[in-house]
Protein backbone atom coordinates (compact mmCIF):
# COMPACT_ATOMS: atom_id res chain seq x y z
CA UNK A 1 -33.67 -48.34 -57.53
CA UNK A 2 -30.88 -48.73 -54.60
CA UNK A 3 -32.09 -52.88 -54.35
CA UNK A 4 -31.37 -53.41 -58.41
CA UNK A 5 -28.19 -51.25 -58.49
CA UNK A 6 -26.82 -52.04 -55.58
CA UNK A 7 -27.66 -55.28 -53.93
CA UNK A 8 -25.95 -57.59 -57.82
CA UNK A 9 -22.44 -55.45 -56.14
CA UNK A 10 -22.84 -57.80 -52.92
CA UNK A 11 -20.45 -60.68 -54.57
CA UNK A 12 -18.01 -57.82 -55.11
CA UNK A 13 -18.43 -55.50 -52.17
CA UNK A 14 -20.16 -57.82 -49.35
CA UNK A 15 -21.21 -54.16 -48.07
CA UNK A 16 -23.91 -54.09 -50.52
CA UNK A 17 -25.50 -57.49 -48.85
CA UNK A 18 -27.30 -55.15 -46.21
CA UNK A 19 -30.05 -54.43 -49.32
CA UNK A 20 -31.28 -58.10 -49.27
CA UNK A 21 -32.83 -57.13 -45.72
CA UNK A 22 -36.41 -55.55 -45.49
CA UNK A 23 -35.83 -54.34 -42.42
CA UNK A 24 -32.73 -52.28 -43.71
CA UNK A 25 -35.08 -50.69 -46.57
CA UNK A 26 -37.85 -50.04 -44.65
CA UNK A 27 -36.09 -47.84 -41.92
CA UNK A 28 -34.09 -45.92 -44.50
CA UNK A 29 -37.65 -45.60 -46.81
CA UNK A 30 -38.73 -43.87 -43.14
CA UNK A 31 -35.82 -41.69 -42.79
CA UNK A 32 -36.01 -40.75 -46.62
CA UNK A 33 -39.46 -39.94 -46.43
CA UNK A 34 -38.80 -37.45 -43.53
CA UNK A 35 -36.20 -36.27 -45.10
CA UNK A 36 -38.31 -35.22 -48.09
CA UNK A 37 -40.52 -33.64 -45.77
CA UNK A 38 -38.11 -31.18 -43.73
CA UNK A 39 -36.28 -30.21 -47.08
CA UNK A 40 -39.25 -29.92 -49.30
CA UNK A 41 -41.70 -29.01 -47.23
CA UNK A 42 -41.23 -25.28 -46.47
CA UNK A 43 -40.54 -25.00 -50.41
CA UNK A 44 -43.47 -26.84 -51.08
CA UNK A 45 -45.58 -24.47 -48.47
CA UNK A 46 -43.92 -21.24 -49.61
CA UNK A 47 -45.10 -22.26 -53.18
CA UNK A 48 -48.62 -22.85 -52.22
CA UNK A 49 -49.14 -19.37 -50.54
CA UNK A 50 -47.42 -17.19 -53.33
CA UNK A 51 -49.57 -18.75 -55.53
CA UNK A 52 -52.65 -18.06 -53.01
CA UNK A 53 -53.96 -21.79 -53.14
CA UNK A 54 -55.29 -21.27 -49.51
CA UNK A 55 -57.66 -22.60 -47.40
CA UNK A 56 -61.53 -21.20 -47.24
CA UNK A 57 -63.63 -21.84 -44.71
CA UNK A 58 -65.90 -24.77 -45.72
CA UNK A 59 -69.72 -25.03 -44.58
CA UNK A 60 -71.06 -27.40 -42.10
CA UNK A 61 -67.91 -26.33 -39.30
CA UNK A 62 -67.91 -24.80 -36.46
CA UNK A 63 -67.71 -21.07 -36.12
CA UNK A 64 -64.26 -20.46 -34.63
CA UNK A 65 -62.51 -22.34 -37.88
CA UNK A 66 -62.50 -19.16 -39.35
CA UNK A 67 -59.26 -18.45 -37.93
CA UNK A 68 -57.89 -21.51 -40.53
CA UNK A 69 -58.64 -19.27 -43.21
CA UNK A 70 -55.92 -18.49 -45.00
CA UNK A 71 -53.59 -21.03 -44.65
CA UNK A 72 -52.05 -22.91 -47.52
CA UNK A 73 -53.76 -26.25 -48.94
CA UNK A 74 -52.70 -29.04 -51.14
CA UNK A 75 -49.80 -30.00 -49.18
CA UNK A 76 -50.82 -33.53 -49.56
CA UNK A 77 -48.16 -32.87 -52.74
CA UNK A 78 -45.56 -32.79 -49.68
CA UNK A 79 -47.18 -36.52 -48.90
CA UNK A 80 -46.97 -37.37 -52.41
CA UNK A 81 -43.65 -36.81 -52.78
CA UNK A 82 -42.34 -38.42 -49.85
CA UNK A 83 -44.42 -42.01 -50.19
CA UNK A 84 -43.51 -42.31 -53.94
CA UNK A 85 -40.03 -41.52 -54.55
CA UNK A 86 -38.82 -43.42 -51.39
CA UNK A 87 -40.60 -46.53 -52.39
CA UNK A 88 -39.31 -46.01 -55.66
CA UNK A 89 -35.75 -45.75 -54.26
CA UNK A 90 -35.87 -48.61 -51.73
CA UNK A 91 -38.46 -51.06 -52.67
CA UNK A 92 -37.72 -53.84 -54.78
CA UNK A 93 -40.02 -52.52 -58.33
CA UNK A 94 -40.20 -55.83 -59.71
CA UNK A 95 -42.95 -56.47 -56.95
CA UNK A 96 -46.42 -56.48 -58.34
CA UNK A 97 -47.63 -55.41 -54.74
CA UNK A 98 -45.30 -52.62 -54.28
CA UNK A 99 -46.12 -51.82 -57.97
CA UNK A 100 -50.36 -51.90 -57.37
CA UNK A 101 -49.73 -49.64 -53.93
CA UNK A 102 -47.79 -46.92 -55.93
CA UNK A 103 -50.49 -46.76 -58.93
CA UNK A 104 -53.20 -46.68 -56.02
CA UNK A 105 -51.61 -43.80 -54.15
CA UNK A 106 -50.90 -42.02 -57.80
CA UNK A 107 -54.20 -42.42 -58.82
CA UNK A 108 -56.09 -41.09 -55.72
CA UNK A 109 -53.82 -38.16 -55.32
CA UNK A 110 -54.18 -37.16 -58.99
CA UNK A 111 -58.81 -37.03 -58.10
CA UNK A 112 -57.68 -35.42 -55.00
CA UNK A 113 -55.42 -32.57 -56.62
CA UNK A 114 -58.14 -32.26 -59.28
CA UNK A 115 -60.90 -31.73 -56.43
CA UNK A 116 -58.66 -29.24 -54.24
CA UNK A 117 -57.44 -27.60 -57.51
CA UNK A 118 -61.50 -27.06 -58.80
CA UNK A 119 -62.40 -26.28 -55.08
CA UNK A 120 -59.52 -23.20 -54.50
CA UNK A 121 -57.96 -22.25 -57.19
CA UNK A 122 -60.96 -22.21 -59.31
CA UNK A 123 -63.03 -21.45 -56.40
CA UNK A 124 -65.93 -24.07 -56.89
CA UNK A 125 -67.33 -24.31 -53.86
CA UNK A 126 -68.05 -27.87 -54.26
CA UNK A 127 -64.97 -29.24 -56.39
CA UNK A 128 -65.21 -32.29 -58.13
CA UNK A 129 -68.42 -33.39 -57.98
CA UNK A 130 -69.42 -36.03 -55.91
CA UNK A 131 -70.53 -38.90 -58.35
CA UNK A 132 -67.32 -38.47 -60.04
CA UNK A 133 -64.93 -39.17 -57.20
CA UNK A 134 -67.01 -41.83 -56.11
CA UNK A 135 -66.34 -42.95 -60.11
CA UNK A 136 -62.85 -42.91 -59.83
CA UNK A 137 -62.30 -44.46 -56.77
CA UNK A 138 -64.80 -47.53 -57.60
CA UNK A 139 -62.64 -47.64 -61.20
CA UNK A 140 -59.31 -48.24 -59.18
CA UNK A 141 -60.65 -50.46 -57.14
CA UNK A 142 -62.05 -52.42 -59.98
CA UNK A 143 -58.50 -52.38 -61.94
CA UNK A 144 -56.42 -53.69 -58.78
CA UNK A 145 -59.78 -56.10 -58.16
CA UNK A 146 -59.22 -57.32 -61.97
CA UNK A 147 -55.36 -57.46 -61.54
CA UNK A 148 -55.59 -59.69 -58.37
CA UNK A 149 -58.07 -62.36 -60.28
CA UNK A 150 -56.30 -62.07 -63.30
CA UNK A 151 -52.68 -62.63 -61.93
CA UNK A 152 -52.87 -64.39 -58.05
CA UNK A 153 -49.65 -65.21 -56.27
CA UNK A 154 -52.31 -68.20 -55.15
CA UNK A 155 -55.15 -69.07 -57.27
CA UNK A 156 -56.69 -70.89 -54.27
CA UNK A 157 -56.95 -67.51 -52.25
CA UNK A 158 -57.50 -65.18 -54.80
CA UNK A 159 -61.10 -64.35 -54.17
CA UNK A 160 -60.53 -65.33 -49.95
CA UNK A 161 -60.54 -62.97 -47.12
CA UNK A 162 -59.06 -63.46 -43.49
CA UNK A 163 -61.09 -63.37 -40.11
CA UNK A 164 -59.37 -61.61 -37.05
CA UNK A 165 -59.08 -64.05 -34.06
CA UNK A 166 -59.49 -66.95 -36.11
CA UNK A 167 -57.04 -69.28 -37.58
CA UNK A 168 -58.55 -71.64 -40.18
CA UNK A 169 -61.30 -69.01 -41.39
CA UNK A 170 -60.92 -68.47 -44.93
CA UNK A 171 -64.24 -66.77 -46.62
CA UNK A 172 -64.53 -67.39 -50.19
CA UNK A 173 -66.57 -64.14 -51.56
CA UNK A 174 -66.77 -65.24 -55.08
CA UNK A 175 -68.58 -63.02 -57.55
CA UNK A 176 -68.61 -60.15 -54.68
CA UNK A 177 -64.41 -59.96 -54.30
CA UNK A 178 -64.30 -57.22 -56.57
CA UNK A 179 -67.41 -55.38 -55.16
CA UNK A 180 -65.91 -55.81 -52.27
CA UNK A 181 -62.20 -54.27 -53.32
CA UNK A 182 -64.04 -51.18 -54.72
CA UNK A 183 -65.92 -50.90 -51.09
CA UNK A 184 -62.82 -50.84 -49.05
CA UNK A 185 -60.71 -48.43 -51.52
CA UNK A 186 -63.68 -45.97 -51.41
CA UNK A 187 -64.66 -46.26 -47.79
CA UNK A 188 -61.24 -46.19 -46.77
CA UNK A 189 -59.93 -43.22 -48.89
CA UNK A 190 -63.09 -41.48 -48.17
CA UNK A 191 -62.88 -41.89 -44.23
CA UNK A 192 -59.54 -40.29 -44.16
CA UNK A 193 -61.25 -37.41 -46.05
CA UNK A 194 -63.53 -36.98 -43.68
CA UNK A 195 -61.42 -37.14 -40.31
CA UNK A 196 -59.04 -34.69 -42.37
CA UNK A 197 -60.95 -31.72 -39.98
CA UNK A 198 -58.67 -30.39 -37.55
CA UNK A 199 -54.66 -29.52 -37.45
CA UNK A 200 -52.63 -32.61 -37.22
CA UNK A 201 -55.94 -34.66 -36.86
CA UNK A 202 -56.08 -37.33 -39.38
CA UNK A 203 -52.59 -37.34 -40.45
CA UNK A 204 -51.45 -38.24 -36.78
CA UNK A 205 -54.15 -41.27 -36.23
CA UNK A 206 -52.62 -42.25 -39.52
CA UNK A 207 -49.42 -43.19 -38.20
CA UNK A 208 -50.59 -45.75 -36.02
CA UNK A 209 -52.49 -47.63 -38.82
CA UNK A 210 -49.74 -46.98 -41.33
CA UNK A 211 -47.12 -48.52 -38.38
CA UNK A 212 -49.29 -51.24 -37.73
CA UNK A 213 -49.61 -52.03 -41.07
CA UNK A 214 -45.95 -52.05 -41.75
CA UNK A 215 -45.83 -54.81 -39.12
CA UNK A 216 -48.57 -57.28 -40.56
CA UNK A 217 -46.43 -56.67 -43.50
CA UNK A 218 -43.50 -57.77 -43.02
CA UNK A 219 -44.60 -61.05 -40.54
CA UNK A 220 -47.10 -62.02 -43.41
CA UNK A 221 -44.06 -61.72 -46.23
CA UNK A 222 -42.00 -64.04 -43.45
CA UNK A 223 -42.23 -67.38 -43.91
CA UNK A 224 -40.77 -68.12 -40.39
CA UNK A 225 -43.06 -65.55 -38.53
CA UNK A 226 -46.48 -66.53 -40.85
CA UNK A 227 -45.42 -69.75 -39.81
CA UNK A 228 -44.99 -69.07 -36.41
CA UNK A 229 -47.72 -67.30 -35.73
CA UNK A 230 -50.01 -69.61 -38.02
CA UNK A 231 -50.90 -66.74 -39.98
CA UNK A 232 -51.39 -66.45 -44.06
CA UNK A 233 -47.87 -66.08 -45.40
CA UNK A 234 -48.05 -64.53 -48.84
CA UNK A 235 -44.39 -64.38 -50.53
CA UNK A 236 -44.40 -60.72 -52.13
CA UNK A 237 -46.16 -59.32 -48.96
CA UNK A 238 -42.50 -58.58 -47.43
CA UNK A 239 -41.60 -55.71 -49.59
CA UNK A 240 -45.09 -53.94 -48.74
CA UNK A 241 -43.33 -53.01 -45.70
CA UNK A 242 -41.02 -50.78 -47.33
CA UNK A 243 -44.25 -48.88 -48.92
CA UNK A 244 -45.58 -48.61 -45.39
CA UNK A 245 -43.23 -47.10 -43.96
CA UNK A 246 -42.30 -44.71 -46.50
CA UNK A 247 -46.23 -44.01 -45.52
CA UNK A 248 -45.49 -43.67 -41.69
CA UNK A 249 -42.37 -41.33 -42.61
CA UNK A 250 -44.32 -39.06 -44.63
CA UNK A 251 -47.55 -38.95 -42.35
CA UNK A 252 -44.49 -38.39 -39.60
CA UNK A 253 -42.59 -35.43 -41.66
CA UNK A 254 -46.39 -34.03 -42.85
CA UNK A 255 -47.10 -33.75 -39.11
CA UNK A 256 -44.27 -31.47 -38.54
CA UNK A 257 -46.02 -28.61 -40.63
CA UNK A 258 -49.72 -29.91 -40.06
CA UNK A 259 -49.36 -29.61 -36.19
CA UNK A 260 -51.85 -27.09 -34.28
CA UNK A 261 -51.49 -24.06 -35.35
CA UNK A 262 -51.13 -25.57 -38.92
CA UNK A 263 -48.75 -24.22 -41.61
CA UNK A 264 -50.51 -26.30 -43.82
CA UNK A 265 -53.61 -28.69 -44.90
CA UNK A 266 -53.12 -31.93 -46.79
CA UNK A 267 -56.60 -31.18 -49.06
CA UNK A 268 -57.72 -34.18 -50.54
CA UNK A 269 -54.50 -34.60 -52.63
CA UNK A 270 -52.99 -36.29 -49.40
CA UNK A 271 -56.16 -37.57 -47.55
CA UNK A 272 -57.46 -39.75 -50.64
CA UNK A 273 -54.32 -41.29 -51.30
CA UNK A 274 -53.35 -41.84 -48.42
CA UNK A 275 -56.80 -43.46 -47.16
CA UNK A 276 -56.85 -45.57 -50.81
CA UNK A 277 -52.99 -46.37 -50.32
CA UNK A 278 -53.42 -48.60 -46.58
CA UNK A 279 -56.49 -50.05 -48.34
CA UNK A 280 -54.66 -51.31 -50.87
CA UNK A 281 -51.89 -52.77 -48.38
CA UNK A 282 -54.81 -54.47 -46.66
CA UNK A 283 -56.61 -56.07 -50.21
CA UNK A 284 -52.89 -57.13 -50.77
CA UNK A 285 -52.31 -58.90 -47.85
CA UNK A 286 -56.24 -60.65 -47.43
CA UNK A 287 -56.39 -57.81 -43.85
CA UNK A 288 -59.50 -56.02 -45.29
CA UNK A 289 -61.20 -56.46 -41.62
CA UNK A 290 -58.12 -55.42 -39.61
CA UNK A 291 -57.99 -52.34 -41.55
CA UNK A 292 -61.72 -51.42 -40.52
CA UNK A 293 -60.35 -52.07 -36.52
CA UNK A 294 -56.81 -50.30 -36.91
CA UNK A 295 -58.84 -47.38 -38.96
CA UNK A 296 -61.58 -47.57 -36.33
CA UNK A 297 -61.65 -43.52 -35.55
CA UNK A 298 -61.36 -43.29 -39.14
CA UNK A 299 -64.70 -45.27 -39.47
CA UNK A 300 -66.45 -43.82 -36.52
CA UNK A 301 -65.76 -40.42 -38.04
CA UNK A 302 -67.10 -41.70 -41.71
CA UNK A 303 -70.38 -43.67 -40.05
CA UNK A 304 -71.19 -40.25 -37.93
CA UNK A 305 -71.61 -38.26 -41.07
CA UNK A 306 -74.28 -41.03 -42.59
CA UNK A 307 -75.65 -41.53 -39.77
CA UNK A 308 -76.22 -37.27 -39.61
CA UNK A 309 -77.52 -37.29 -43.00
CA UNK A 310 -80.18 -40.13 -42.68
CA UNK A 311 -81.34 -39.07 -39.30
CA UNK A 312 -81.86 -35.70 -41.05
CA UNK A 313 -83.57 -37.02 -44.18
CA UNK A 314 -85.52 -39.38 -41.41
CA UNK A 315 -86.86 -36.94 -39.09
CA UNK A 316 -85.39 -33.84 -39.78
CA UNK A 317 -83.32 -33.82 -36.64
CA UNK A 318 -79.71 -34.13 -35.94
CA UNK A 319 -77.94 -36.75 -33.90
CA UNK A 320 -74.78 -35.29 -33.41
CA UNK A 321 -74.34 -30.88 -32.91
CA UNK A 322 -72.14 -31.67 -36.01
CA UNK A 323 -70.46 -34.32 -38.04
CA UNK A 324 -68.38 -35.79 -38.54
CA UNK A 325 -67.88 -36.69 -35.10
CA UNK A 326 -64.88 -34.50 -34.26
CA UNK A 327 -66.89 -31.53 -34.57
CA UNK A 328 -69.87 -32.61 -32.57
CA UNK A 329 -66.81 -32.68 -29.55
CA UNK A 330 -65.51 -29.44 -30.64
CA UNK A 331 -69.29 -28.23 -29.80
CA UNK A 332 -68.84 -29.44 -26.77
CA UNK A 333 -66.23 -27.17 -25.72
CA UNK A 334 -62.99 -29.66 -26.07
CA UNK A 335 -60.32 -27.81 -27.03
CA UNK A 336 -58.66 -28.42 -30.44
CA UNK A 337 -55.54 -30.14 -28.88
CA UNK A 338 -56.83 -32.12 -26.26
CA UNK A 339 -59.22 -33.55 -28.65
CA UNK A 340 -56.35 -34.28 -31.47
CA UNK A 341 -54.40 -36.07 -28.76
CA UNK A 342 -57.39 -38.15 -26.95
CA UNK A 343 -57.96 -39.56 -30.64
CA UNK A 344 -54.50 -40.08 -31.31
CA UNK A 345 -54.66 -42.09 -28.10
CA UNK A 346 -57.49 -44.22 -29.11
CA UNK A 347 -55.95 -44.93 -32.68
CA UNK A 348 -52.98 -46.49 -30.57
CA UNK A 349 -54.79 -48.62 -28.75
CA UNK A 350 -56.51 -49.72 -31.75
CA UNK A 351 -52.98 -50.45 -33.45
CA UNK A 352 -52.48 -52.45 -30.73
CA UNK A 353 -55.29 -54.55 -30.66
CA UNK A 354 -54.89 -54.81 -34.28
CA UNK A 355 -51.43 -56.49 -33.49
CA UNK A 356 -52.48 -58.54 -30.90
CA UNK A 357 -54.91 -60.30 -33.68
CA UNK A 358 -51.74 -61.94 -34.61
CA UNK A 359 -50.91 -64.12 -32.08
CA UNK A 360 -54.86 -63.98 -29.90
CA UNK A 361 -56.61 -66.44 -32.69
């Protein structure tokens, strides 16, 4: 909104030039989006507990979660609110990209409200069942998989993927690009679901990707840094990085509250979308594999739980004392913070590595 109204003034106040930058609307999309969060958020967390949508203690955790129960749920409204309406003020809203990121984040928070809403405030143990989540995220990622063959910025890439650590490697997944969209949105938005296990968890390994990701943005929108670094330039990638860091804001501001001992719980309101939204980002900008390393706790966490379930369909034994994997550690007797901040560690190494794809190829 601030780009279209203000940025035509520039001829007449040269003030207004400032909104031609990226860089300019991407930090104040950050500081928006934690603004949203300390002047919402106790609102937001206040509403949730007078109207007793509150956490219950799920099945399958460990013993001394108990204690969680109780405290409020759905916040991922708080997340919500501050990804959307700074993008909206910021970002430039003539960009498809931009555009496909906000109905992706939309979408997957409206299945995750309807799952948290069924689970505690209609008290259905088991929420929105299974098959139909798995439904809904395979339909999005079949509309922006549609969109992005219908409507390429480069018909010669449209079906193409990019390789970390090499340069020239370009693979052409034909008939399987839009199987493969639909994989990514659902494993991705369904990873962060399952990491989403322990105060400040998920949301804080999120930061790192979302940060990284904001990066990789804004190089790949740059024709001098694309070209620089000999990497895929794509010309409406730039304003992605507005989007992602309204996303690191928000996971930053949702952290405040979320932090051991939690005031509140995203639910799946916040984990889906925001799992589905950095997908998206990735489809967008051909980084589908550099999602799966900058996510890589994320996909640990997700491959522990199938890996539980076959073993126990297998054999009838269990790999792990629990799953996903943050609970098997909990087992063994790390603490709750020390294990939050060891994996918060790891996920900034991995957005590191994921950076240093750039220029090691």
């Amino acid at each position: 909104m601030f780009y279209h109204l203000l940025y035509p003034l520039r001829d007449h106040i040269s003030v207004f030039n400032v909104f031609r930058y990226i860089t300019f609307r991407t930090a104040y999309a950050t500081v928006t989006s934690l603004a949203i969060c300390f002047i919402f958020g106790p609102a937001i967390i206040r509403a949730l507990r007078e109207h007793n949508v509150l956490n219950g203690v799920r099945a399958n955790t460990p013993q001394h979660h108990v204690s969680k129960k109780g405290t409020p749920t759905m916040g991922g409204l708080m997340i919500l609110l501050a990804v959307i309406v700074p993008t909206l003020l910021w970002a430039n809203l003539t960009n498809k990209y931009v555009l496909l990121c906000l109905l992706s984040t939309c979408w997957l928070g409206a299945m995750g409200f309807i799952d948290d809403y069924l689970r505690v405030v209609k008290k259905k143990p088991s929420g929105l069942v299974g098959r139909y989540k798995i439904a809904g995220q395979a339909l999005l990622g079949l509309v922006i998989g549609i969109v992005l063959l219908l409507y390429p910025d480069d018909p010669a890439l449209a079906t193409k993927t990019t390789v970390p650590f090499f340069k020239s490697v370009f693979p052409d997944l034909g008939i399987f690009y839009i199987p493969f969209v639909i994989l990514v949105i659902t494993g991705a938005s369904n990873a962060v679901n399952l990491a989403d296990g322990l105060d400040g968890l998920a949301i804080g390994m999120f930061v790192f990707a979302a940060g990284a990701f904001a990066g990789i943005t804004y190089v790949t929108g740059h024709s001098k840094f694309s070209s620089y670094l000999n990497i895929l330039y794509l010309r409406q990638a730039g304003e992605l990085t507005i989007f992602c860091g309204s996303l690191v804001g928000a996971s930053l501001g949702f952290l405040w509250f979320n932090a051991h001992p939690a005031d509140v719980f995203m639910g799946d309101t916040g984990s889906l979308a925001l799992g589905g939204a950095l997908a998206t980002v990735a489809i967008l900008i051909k980084k589908e594999i550099l999602l799966a390393i900058v996510c890589g706790i994320f996909v640990v966490e997700a491959i522990s739980v199938i890996i539980q379930v076959v073993a126990l369909r297998l054999t009838g034994r269990r790999v792990f004392k629990m799953a996903p994997l943050h609970h098997h550690f909990e087992l063994m007797s790390w603490s709750e913070s020390k294990l939050v901040v060891r994996f918060w560690i790891l996920s900034a190494l991995l957005a590191l590595v994921t950076l240093s794809t750039l220029k090691l190829r």
